[in-house]
PDB file of N, CA and C in Angstrom:
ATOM      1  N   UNK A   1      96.453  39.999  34.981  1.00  0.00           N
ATOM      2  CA  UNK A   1      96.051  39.194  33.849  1.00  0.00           C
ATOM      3  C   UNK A   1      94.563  39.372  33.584  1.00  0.00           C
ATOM      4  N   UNK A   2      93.965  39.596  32.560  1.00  0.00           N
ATOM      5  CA  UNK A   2      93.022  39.698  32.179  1.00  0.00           C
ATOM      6  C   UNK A   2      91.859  38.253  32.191  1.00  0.00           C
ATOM      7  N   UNK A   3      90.910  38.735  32.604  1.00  0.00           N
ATOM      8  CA  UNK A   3      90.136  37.172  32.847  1.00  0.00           C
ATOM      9  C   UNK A   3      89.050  37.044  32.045  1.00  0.00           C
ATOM     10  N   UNK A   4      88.585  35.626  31.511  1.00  0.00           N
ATOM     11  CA  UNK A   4      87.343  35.727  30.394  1.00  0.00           C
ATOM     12  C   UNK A   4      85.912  35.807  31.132  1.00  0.00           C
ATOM     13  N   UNK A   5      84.636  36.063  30.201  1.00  0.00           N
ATOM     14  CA  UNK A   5      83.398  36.398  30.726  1.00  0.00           C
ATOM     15  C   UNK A   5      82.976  35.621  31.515  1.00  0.00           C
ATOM     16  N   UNK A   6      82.185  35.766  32.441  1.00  0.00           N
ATOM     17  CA  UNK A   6      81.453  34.519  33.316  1.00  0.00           C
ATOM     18  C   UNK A   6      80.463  33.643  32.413  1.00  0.00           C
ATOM     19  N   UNK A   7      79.997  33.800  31.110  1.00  0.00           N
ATOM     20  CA  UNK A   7      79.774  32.650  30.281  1.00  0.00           C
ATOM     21  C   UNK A   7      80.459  31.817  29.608  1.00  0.00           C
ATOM     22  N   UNK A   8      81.484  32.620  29.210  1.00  0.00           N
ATOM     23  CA  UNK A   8      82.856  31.799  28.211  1.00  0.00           C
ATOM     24  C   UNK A   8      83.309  30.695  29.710  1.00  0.00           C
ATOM     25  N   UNK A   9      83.180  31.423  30.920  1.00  0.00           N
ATOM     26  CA  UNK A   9      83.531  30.487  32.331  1.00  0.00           C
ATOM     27  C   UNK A   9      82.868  29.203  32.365  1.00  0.00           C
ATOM     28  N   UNK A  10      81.488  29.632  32.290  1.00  0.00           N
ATOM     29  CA  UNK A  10      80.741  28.072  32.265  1.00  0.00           C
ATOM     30  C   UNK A  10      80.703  27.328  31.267  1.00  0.00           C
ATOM     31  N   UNK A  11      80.893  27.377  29.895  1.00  0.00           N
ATOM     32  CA  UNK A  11      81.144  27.110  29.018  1.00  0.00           C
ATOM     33  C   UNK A  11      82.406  26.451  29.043  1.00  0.00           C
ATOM     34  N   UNK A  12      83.303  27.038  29.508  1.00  0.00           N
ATOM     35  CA  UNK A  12      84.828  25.655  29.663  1.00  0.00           C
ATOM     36  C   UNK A  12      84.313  24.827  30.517  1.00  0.00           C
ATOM     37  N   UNK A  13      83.902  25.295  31.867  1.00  0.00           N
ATOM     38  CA  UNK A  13      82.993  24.054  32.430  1.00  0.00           C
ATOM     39  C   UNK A  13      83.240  22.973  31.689  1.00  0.00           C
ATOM     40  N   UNK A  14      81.837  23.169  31.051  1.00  0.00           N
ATOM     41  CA  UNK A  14      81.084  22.324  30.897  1.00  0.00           C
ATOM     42  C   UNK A  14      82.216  21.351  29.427  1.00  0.00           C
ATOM     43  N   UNK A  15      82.950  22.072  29.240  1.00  0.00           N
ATOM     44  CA  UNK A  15      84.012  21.491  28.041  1.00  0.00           C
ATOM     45  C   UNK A  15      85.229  20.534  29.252  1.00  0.00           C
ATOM     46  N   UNK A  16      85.609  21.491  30.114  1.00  0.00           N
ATOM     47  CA  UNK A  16      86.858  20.541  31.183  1.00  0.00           C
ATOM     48  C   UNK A  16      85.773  19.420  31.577  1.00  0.00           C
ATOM     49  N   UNK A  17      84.123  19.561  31.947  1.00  0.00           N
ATOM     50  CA  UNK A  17      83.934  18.042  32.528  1.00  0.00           C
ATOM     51  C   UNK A  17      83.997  16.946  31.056  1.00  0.00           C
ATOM     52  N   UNK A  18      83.496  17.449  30.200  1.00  0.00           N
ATOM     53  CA  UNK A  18      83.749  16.338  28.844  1.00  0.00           C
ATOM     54  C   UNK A  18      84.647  15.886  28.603  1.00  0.00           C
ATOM     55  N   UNK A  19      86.008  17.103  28.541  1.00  0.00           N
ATOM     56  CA  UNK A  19      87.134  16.477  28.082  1.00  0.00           C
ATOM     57  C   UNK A  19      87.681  15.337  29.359  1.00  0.00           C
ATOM     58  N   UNK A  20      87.188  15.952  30.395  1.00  0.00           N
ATOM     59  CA  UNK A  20      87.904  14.908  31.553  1.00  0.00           C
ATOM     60  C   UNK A  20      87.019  13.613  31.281  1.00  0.00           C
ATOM     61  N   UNK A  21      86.220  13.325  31.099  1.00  0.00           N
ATOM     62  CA  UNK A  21      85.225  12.456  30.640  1.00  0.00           C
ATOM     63  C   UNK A  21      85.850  11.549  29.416  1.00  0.00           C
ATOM     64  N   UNK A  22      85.917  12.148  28.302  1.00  0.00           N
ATOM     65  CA  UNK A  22      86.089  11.644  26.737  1.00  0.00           C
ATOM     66  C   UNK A  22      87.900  11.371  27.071  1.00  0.00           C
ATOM     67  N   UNK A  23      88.621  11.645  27.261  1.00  0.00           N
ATOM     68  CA  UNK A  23      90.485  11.829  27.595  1.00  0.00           C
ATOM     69  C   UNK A  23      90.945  11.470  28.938  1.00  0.00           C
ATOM     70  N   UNK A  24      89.848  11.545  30.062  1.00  0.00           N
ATOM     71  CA  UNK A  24      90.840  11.137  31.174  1.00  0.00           C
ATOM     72  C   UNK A  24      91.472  11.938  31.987  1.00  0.00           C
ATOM     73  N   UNK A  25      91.388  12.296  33.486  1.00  0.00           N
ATOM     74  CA  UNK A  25      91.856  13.429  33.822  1.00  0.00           C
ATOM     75  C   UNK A  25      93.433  13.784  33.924  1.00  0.00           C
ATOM     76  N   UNK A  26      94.309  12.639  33.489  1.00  0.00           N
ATOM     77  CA  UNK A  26      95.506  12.412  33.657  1.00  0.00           C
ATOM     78  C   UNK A  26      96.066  13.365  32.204  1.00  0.00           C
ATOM     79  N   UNK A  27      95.207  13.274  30.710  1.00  0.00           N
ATOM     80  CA  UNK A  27      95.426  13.808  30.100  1.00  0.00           C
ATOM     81  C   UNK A  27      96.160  15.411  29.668  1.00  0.00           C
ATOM     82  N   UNK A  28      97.046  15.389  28.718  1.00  0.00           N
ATOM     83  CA  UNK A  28      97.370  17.146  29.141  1.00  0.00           C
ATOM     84  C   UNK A  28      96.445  17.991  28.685  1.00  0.00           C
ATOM     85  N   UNK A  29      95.621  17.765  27.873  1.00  0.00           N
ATOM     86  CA  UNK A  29      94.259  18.142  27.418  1.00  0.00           C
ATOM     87  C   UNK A  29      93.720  18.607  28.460  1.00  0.00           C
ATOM     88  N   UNK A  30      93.111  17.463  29.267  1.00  0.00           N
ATOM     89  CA  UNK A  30      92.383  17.618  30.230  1.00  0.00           C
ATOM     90  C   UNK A  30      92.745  18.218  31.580  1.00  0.00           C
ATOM     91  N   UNK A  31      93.527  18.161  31.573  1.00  0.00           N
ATOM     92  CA  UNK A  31      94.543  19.224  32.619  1.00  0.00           C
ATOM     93  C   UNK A  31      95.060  21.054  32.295  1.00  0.00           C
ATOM     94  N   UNK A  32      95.117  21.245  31.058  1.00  0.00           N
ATOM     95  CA  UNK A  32      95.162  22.452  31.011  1.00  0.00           C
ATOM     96  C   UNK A  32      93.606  22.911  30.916  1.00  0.00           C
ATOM     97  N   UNK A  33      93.253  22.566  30.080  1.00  0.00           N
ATOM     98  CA  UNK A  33      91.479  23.148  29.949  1.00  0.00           C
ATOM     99  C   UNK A  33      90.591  23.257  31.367  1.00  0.00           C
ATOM    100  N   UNK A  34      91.120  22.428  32.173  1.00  0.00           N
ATOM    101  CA  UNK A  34      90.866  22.333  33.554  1.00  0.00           C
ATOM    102  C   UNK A  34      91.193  23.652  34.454  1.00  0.00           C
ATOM    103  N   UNK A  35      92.514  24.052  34.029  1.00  0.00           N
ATOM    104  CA  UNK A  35      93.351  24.893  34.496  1.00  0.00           C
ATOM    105  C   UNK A  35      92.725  26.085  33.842  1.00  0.00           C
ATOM    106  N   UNK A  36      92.679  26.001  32.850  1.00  0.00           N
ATOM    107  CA  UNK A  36      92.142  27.636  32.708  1.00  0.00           C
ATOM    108  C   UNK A  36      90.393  27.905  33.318  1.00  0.00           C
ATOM    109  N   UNK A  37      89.852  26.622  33.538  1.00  0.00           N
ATOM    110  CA  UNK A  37      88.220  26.992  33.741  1.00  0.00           C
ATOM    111  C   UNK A  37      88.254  27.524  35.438  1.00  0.00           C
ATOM    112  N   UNK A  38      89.529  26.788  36.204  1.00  0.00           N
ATOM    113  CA  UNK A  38      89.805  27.346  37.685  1.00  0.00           C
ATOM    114  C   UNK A  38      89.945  28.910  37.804  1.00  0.00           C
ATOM    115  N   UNK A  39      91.470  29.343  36.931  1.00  0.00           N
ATOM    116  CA  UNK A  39      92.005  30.217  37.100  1.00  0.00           C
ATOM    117  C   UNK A  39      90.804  31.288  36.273  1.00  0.00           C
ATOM    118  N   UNK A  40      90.416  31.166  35.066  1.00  0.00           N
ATOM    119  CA  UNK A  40      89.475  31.954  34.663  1.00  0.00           C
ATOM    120  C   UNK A  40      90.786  32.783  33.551  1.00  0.00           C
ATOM    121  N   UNK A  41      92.130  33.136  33.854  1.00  0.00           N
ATOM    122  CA  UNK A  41      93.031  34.001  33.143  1.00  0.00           C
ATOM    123  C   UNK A  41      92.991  33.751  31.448  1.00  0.00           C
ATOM    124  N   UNK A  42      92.805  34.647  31.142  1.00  0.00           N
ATOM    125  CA  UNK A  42      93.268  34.172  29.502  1.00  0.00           C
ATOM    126  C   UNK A  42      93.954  33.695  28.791  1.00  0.00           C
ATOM    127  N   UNK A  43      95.412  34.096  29.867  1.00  0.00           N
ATOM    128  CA  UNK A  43      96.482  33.409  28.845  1.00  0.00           C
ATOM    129  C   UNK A  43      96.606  31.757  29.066  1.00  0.00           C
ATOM    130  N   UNK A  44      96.022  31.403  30.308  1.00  0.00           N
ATOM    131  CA  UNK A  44      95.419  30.061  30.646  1.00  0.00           C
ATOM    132  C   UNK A  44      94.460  29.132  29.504  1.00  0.00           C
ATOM    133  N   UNK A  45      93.709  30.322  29.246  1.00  0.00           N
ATOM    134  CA  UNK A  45      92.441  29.934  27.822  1.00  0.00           C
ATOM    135  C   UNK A  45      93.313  29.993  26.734  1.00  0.00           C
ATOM    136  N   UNK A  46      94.366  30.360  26.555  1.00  0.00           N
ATOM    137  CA  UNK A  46      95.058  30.421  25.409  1.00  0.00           C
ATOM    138  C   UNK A  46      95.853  28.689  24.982  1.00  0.00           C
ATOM    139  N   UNK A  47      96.187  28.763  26.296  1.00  0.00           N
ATOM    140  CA  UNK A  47      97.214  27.471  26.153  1.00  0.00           C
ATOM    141  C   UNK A  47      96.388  26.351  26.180  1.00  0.00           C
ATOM    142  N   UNK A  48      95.080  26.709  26.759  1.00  0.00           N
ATOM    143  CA  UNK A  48      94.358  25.719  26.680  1.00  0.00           C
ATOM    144  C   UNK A  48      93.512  25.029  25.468  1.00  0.00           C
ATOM    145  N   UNK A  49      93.436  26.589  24.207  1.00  0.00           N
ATOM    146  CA  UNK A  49      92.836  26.003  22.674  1.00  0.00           C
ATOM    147  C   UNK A  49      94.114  25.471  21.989  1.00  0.00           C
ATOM    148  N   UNK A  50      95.112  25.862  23.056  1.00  0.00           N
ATOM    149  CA  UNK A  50      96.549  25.532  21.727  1.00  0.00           C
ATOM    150  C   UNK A  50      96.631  23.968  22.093  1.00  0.00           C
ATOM    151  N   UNK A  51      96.508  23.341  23.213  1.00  0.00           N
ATOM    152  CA  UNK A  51      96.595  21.800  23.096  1.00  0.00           C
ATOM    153  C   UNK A  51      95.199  21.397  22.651  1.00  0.00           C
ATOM    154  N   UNK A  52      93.926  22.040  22.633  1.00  0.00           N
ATOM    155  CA  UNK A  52      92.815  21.134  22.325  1.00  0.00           C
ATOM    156  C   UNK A  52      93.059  21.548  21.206  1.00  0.00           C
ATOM    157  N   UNK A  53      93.674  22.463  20.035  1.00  0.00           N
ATOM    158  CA  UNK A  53      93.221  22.238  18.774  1.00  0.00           C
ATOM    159  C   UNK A  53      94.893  21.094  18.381  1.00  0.00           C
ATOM    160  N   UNK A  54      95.672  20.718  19.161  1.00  0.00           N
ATOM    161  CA  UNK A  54      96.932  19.565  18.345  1.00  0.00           C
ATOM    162  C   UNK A  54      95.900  18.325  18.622  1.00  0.00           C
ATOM    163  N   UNK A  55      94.905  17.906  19.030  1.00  0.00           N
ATOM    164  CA  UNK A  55      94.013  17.063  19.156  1.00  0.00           C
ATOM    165  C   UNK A  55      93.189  16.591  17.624  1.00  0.00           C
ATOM    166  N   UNK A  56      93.477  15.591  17.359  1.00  0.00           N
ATOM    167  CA  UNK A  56      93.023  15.181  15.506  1.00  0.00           C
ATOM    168  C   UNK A  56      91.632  15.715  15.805  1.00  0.00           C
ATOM    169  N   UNK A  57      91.294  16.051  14.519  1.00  0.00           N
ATOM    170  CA  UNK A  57      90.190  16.534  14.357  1.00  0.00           C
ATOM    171  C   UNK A  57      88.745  15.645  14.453  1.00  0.00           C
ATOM    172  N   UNK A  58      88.840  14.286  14.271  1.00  0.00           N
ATOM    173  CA  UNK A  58      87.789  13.525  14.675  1.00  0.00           C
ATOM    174  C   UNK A  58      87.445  13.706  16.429  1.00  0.00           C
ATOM    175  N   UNK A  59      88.686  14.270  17.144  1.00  0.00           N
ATOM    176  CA  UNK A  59      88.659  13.889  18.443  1.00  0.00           C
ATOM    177  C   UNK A  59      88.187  14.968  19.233  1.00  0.00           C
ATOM    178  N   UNK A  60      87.950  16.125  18.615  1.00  0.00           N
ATOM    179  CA  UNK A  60      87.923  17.379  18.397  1.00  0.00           C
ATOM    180  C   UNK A  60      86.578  17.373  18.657  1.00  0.00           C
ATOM    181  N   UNK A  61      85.855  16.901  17.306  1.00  0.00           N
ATOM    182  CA  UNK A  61      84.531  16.754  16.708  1.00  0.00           C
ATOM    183  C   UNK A  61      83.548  16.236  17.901  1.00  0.00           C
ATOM    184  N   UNK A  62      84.106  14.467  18.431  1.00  0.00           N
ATOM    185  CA  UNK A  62      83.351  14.451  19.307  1.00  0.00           C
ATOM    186  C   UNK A  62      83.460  14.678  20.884  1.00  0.00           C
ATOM    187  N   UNK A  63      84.523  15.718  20.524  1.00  0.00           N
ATOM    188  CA  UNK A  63      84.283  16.387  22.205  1.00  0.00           C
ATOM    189  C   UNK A  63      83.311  17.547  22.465  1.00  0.00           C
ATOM    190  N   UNK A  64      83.275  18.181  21.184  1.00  0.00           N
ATOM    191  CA  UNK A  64      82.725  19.311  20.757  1.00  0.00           C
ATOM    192  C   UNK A  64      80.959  18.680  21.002  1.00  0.00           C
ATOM    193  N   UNK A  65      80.573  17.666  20.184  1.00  0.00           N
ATOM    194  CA  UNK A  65      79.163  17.056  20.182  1.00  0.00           C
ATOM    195  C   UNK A  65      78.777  16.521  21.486  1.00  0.00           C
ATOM    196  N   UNK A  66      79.638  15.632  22.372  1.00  0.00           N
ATOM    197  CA  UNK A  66      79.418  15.620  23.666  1.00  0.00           C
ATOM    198  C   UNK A  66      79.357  17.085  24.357  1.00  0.00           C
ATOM    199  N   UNK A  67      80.211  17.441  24.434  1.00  0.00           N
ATOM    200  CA  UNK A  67      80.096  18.926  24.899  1.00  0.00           C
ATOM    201  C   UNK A  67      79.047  20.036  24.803  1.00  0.00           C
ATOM    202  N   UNK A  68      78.482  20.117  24.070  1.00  0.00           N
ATOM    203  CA  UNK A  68      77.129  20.716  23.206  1.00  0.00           C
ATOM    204  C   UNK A  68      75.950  19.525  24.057  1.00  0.00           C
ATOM    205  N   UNK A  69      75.978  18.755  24.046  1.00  0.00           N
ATOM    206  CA  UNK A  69      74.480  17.554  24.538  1.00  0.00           C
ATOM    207  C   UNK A  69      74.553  17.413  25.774  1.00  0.00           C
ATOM    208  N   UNK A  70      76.159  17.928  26.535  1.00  0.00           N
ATOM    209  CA  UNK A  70      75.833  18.155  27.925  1.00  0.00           C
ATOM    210  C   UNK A  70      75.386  19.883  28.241  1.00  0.00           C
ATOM    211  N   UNK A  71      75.954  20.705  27.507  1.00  0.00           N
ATOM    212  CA  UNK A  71      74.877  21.635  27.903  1.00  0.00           C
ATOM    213  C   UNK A  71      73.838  22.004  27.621  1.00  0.00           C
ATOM    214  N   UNK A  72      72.916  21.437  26.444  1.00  0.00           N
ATOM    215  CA  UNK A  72      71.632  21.291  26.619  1.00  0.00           C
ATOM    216  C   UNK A  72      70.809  20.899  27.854  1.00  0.00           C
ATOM    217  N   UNK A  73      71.727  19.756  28.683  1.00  0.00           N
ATOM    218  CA  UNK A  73      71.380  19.073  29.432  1.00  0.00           C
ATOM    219  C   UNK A  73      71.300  20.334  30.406  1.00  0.00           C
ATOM    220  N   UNK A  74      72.157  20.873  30.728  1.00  0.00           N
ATOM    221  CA  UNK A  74      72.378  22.327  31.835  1.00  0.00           C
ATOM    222  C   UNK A  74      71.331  23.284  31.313  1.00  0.00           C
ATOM    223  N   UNK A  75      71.118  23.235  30.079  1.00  0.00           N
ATOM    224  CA  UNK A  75      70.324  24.427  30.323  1.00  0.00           C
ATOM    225  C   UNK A  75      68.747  23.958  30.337  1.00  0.00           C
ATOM    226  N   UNK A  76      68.872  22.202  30.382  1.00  0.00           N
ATOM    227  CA  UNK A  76      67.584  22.121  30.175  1.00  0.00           C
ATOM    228  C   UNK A  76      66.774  21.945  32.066  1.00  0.00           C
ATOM    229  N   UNK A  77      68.312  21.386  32.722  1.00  0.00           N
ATOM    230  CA  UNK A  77      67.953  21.306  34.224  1.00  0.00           C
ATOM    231  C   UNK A  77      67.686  23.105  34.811  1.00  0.00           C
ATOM    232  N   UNK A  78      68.241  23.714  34.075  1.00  0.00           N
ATOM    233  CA  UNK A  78      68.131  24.924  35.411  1.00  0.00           C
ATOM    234  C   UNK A  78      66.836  25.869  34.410  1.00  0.00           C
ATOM    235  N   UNK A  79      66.362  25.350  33.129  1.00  0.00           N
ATOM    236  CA  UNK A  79      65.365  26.628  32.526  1.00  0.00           C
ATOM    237  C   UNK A  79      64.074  25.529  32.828  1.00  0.00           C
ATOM    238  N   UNK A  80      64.040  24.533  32.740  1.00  0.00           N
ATOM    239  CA  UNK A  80      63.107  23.728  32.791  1.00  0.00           C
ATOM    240  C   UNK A  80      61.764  24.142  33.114  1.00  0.00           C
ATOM    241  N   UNK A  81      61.603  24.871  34.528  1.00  0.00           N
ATOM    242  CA  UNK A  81      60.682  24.790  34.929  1.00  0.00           C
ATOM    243  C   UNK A  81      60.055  26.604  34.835  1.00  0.00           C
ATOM    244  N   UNK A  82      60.461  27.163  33.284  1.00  0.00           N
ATOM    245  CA  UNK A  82      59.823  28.255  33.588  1.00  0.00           C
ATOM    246  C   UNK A  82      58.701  28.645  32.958  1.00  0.00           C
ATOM    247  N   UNK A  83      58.132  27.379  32.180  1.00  0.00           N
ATOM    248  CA  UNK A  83      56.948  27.504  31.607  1.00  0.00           C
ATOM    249  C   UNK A  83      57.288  27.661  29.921  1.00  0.00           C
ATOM    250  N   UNK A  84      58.667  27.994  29.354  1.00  0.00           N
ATOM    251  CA  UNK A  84      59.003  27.820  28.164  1.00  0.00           C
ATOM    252  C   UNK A  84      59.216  26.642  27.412  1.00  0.00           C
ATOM    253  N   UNK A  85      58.405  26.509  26.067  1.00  0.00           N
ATOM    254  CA  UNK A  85      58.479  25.204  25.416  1.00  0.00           C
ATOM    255  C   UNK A  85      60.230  25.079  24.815  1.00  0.00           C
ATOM    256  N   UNK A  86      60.943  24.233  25.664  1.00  0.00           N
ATOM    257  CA  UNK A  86      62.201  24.419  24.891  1.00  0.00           C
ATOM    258  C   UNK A  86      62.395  23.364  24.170  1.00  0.00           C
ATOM    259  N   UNK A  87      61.575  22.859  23.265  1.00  0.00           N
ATOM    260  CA  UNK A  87      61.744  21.927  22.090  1.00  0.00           C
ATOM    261  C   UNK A  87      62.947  22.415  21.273  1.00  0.00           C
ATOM    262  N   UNK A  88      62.849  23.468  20.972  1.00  0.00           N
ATOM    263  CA  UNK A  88      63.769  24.072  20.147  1.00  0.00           C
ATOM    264  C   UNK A  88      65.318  24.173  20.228  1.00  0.00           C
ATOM    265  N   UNK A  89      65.246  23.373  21.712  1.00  0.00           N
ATOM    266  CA  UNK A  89      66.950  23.208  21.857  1.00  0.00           C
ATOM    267  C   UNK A  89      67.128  21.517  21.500  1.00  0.00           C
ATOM    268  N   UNK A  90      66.040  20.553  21.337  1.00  0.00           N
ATOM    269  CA  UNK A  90      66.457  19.508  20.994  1.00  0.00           C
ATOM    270  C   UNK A  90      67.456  19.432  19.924  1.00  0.00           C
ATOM    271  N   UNK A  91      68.163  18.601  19.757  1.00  0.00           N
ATOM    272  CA  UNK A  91      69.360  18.224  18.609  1.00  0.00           C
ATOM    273  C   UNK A  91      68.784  18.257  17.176  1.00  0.00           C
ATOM    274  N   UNK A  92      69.427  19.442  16.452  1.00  0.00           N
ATOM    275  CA  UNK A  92      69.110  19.410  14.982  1.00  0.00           C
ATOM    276  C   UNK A  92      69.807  18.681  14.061  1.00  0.00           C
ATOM    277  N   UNK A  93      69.519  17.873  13.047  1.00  0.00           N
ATOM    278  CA  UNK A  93      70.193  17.011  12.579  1.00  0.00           C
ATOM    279  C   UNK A  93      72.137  17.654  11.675  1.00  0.00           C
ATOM    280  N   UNK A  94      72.836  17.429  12.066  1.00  0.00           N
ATOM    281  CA  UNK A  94      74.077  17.775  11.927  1.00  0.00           C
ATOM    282  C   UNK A  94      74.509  18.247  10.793  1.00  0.00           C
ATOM    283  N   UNK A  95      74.506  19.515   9.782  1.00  0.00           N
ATOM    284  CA  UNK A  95      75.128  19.308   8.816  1.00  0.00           C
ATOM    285  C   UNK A  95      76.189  18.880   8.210  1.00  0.00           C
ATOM    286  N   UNK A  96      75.974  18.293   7.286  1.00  0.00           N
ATOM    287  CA  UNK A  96      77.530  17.369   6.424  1.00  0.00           C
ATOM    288  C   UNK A  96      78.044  18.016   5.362  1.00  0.00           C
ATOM    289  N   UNK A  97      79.525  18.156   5.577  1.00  0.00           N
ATOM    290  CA  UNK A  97      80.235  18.518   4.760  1.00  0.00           C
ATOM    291  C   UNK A  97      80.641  17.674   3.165  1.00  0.00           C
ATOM    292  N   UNK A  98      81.332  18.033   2.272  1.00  0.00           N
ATOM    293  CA  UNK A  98      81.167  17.754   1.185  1.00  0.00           C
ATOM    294  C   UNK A  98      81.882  16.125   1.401  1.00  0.00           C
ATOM    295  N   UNK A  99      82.467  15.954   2.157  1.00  0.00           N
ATOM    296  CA  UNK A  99      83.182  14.870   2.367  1.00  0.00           C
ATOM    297  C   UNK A  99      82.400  13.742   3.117  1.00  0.00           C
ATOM    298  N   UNK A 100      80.949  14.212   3.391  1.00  0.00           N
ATOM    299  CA  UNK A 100      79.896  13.529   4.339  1.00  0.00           C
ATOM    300  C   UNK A 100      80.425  13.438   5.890  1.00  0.00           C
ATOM    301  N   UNK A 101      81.329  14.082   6.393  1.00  0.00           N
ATOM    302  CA  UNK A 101      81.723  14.166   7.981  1.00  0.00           C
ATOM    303  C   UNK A 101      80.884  15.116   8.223  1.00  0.00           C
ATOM    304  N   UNK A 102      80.637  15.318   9.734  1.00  0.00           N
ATOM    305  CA  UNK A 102      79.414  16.536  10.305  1.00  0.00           C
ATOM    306  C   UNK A 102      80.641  17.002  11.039  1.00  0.00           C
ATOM    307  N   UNK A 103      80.655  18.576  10.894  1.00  0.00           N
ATOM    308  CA  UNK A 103      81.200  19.008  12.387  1.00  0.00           C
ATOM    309  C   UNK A 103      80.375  20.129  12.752  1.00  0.00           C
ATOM    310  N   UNK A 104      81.145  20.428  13.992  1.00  0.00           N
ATOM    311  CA  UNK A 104      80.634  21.273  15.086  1.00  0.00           C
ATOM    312  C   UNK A 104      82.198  22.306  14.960  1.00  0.00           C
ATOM    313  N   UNK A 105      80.866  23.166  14.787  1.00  0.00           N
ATOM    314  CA  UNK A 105      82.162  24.913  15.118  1.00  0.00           C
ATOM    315  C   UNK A 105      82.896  24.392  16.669  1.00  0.00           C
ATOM    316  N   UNK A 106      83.962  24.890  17.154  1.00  0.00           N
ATOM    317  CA  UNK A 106      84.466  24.838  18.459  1.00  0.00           C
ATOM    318  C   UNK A 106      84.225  25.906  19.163  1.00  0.00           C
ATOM    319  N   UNK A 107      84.319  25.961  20.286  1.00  0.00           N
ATOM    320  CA  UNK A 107      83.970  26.943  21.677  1.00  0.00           C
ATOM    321  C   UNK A 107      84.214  28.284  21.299  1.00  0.00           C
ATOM    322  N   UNK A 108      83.381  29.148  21.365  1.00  0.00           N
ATOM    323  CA  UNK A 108      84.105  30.335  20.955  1.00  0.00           C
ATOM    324  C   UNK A 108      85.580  31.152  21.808  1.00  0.00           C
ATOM    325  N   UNK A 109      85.422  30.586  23.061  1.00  0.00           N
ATOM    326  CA  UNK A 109      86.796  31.036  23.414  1.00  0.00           C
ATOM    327  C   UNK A 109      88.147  30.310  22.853  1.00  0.00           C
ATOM    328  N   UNK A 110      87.992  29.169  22.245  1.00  0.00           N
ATOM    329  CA  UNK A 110      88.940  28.690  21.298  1.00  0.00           C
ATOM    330  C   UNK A 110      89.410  29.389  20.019  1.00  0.00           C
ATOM    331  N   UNK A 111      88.386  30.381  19.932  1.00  0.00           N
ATOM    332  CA  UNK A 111      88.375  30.811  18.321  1.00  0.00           C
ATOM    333  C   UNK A 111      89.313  32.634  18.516  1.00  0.00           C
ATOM    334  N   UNK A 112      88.936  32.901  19.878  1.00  0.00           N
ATOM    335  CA  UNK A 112      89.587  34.179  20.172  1.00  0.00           C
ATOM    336  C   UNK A 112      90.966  34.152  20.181  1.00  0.00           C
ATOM    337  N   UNK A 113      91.416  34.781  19.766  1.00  0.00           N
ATOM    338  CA  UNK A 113      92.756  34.871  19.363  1.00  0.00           C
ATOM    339  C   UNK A 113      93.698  36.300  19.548  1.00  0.00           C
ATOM    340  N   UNK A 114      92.621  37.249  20.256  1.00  0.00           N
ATOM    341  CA  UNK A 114      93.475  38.552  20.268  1.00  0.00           C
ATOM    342  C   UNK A 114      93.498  39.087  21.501  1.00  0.00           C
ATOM    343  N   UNK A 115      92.759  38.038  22.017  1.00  0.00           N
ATOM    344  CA  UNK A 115      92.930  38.549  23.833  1.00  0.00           C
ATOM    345  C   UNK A 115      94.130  38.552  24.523  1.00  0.00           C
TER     346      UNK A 115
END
């Protein structure tokens, strides 16, 4: 079985601790997304965007925005101290759609589809 990059890896991370966070680890959400960040396999990552995207889209949204503000947080603990001004990762104000909702693109391994 083919396995995803060691960034797309930390990147579910950091999505399985949110969703276990925001859903609950009992969740099937939170249990497959879990499952694929262990196993690393793709077809694991597969099954795992197919239950986070039957997830309503508000719920989506703020897993995605939690998810994003905890890895700022990661990248702000481990770059912190290298002398770079990382202002520039602070939170930019959200663009709004015509309907005035903000979203957030989803994970890019959610978006792959031909692996």
């Amino acid at each position: 079985m083919a396995e995803i990059n060691p960034t797309d890896r930390r990147a579910l991370g950091i999505l399985s601790d949110t969703v276990n966070e925001q859903l609950g680890p009992s969740d099937l959400v939170s249990r497959e997304i879990h499952r694929a960040y262990t196993s690393g396999r793709s077809v694991d990552c597969a099954r795992a965007g197919s239950v986070f995207n039957e997830l309503p889209g508000w719920q989506r949204n703020m897993i995605g925005f939690a998810a994003n503000d905890r890895a700022r947080d990661v990248v702000r603990l481990r770059l912190g101290a290298t002398g770079r001004d990382w202002r520039d990762l602070e939170p930019s104000p959200r663009p709004q759609t015509t309907t005035g909702s903000t979203m957030a693109p989803p994970p890019r391994f959610l978006l792959n589809r031909d692996g």
